[in-house]
PDB file of N, CA and C in Angstrom:
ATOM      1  N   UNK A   1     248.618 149.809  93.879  1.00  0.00           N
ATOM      2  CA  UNK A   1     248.434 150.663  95.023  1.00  0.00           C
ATOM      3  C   UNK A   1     246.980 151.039  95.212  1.00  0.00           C
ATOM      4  N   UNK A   2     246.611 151.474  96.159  1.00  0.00           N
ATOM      5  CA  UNK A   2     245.405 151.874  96.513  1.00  0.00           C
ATOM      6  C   UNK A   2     245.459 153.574  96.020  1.00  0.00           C
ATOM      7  N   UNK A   3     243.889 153.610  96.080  1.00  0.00           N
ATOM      8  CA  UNK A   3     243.370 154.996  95.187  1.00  0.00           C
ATOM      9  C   UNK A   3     243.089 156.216  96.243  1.00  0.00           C
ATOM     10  N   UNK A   4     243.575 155.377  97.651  1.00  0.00           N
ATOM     11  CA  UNK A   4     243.186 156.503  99.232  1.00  0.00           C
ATOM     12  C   UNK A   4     244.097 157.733  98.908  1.00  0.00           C
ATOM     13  N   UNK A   5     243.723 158.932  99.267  1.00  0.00           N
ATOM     14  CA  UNK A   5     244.686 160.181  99.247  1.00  0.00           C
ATOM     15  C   UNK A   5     244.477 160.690 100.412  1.00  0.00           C
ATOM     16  N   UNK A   6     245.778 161.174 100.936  1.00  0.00           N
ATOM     17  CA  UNK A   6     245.535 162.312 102.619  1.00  0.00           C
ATOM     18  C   UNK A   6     245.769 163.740 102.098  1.00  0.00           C
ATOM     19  N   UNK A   7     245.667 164.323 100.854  1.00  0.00           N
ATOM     20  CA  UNK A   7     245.948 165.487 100.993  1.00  0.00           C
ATOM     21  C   UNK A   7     246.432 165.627  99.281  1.00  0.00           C
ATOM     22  N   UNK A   8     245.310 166.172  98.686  1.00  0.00           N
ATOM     23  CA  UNK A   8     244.956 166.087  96.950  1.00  0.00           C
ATOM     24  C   UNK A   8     245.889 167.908  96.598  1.00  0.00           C
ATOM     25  N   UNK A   9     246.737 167.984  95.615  1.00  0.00           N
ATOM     26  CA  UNK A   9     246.969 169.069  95.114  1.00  0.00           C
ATOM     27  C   UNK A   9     246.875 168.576  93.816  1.00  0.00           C
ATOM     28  N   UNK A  10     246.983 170.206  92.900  1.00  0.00           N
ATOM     29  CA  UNK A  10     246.982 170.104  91.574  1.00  0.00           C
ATOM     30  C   UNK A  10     248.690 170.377  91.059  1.00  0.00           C
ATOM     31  N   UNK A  11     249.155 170.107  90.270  1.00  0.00           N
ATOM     32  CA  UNK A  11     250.415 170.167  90.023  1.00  0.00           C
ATOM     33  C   UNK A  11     250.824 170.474  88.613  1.00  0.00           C
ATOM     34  N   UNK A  12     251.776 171.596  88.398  1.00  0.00           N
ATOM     35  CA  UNK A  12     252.064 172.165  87.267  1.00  0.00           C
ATOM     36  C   UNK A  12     252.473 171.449  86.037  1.00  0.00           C
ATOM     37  N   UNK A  13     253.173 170.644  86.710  1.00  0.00           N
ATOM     38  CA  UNK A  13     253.883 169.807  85.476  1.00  0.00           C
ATOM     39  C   UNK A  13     252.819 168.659  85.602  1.00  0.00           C
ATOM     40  N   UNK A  14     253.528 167.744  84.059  1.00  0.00           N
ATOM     41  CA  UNK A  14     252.838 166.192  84.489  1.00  0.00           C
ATOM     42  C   UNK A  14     253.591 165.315  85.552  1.00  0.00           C
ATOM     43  N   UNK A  15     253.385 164.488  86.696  1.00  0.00           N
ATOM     44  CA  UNK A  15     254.149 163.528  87.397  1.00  0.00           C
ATOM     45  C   UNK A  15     253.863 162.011  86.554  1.00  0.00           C
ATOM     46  N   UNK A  16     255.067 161.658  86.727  1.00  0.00           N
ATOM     47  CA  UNK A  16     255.105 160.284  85.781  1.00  0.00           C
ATOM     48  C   UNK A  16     255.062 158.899  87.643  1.00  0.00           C
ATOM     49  N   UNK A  17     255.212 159.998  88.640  1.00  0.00           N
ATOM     50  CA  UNK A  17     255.548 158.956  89.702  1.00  0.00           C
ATOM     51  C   UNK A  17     256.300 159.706  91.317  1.00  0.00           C
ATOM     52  N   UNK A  18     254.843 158.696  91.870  1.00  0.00           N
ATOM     53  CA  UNK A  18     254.673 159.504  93.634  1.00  0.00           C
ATOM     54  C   UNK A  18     254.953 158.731  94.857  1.00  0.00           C
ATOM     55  N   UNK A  19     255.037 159.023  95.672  1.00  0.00           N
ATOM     56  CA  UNK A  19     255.079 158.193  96.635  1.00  0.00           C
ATOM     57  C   UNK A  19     255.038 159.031  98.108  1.00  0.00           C
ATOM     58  N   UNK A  20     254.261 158.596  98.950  1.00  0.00           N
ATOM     59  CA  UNK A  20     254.483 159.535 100.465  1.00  0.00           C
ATOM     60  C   UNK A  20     255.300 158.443 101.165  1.00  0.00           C
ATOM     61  N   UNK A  21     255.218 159.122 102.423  1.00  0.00           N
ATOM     62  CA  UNK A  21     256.313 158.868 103.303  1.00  0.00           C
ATOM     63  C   UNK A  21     256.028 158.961 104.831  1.00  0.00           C
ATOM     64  N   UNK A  22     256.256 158.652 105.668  1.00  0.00           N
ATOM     65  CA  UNK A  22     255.800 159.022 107.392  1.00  0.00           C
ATOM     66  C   UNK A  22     257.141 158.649 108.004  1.00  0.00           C
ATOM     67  N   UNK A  23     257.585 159.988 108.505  1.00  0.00           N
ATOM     68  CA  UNK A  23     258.231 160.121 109.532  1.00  0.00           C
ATOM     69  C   UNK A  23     257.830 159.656 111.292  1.00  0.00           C
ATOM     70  N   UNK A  24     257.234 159.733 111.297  1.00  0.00           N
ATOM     71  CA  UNK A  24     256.291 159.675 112.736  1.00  0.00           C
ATOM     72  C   UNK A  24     254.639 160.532 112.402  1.00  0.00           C
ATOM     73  N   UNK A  25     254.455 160.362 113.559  1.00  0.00           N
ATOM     74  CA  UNK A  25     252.690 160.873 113.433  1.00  0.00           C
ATOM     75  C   UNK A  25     252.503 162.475 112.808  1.00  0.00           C
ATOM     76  N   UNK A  26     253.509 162.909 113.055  1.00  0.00           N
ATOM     77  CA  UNK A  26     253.484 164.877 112.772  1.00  0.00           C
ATOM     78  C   UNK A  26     254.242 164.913 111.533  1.00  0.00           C
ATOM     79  N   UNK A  27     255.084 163.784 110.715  1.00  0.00           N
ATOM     80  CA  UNK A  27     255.919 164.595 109.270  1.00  0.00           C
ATOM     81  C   UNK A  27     255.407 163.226 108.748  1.00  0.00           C
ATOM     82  N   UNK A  28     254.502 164.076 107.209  1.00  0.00           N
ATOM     83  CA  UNK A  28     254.690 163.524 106.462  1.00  0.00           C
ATOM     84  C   UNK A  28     254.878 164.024 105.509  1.00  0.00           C
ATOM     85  N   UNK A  29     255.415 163.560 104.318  1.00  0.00           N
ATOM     86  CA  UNK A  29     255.687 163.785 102.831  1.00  0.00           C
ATOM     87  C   UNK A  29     255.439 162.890 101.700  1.00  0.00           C
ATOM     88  N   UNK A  30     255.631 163.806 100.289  1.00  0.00           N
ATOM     89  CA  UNK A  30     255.115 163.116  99.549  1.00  0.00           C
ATOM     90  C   UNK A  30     256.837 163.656  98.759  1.00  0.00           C
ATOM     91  N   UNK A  31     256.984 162.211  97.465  1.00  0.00           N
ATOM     92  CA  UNK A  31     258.301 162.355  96.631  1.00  0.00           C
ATOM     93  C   UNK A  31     257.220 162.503  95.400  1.00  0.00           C
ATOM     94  N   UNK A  32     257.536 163.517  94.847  1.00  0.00           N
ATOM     95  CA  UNK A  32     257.350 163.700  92.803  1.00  0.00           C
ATOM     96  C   UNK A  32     258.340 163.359  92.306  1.00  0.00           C
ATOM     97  N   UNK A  33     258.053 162.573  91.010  1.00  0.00           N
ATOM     98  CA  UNK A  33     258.793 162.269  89.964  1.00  0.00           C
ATOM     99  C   UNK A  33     258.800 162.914  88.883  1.00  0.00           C
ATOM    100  N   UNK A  34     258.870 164.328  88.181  1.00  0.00           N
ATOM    101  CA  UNK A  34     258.157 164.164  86.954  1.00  0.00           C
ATOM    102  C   UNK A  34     258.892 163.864  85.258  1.00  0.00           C
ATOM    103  N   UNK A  35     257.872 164.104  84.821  1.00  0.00           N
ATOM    104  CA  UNK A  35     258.335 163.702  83.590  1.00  0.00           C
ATOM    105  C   UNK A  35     259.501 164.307  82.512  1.00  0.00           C
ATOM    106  N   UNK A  36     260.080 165.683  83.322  1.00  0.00           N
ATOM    107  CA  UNK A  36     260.945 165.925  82.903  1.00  0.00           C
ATOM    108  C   UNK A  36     262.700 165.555  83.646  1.00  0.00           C
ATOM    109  N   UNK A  37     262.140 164.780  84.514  1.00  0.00           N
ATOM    110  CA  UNK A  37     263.027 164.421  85.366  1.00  0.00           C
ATOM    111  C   UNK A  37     263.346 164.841  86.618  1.00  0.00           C
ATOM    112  N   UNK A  38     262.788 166.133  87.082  1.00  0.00           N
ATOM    113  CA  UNK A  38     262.964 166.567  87.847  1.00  0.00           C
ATOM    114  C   UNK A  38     262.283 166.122  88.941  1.00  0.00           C
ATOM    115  N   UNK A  39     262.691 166.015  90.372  1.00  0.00           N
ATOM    116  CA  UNK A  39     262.787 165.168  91.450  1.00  0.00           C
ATOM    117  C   UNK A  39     262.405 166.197  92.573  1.00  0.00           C
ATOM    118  N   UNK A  40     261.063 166.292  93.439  1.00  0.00           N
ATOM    119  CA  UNK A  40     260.605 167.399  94.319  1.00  0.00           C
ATOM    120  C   UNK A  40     259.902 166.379  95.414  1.00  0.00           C
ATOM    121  N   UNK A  41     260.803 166.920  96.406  1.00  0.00           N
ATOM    122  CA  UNK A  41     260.479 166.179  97.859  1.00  0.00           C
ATOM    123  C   UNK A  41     259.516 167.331  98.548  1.00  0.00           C
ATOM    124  N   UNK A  42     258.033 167.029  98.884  1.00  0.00           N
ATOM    125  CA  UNK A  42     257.180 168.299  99.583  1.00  0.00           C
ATOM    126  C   UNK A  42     256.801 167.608 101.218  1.00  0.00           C
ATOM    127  N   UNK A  43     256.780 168.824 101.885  1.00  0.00           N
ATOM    128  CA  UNK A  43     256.402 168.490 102.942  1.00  0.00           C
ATOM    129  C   UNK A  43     254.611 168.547 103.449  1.00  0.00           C
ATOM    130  N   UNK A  44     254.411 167.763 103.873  1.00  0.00           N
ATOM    131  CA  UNK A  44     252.234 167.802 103.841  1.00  0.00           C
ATOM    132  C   UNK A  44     252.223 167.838 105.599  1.00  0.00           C
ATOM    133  N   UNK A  45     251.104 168.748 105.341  1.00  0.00           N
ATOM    134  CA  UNK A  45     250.891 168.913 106.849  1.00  0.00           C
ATOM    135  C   UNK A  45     249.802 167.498 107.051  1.00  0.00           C
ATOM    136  N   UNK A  46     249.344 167.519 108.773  1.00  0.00           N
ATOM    137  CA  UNK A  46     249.089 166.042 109.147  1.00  0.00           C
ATOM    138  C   UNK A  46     247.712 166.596 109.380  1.00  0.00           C
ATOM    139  N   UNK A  47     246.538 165.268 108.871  1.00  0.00           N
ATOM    140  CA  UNK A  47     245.025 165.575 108.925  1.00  0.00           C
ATOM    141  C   UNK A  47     244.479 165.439 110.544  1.00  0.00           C
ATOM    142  N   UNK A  48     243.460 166.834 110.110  1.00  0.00           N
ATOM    143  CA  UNK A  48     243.194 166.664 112.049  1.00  0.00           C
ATOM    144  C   UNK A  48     241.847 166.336 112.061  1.00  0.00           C
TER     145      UNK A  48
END
């Protein structure tokens, strides 16, 4: 994958695995994986 980011946070846990997403031009999101298993779908606002 490429190393481009639209929108950098820091995150509590470790993530073992990410991925965004585009709905259309106004929703996007990103999926966390982390390493304890737990599974967090976030919503990212769109760059202006």
């Amino acid at each position: 994958g490429e190393s481009k980011w639209i929108h950098k946070v820091d995150l509590e846990k470790p993530c073992c695995w990410s991925a965004t997403f585009m709905k259309d031009e106004n929703t996007i999101g990103v999926v966390l994986l982390y390493q304890t298993g737990l599974l967090e779908i976030r919503h990212l606002l769109p760059c202006i």
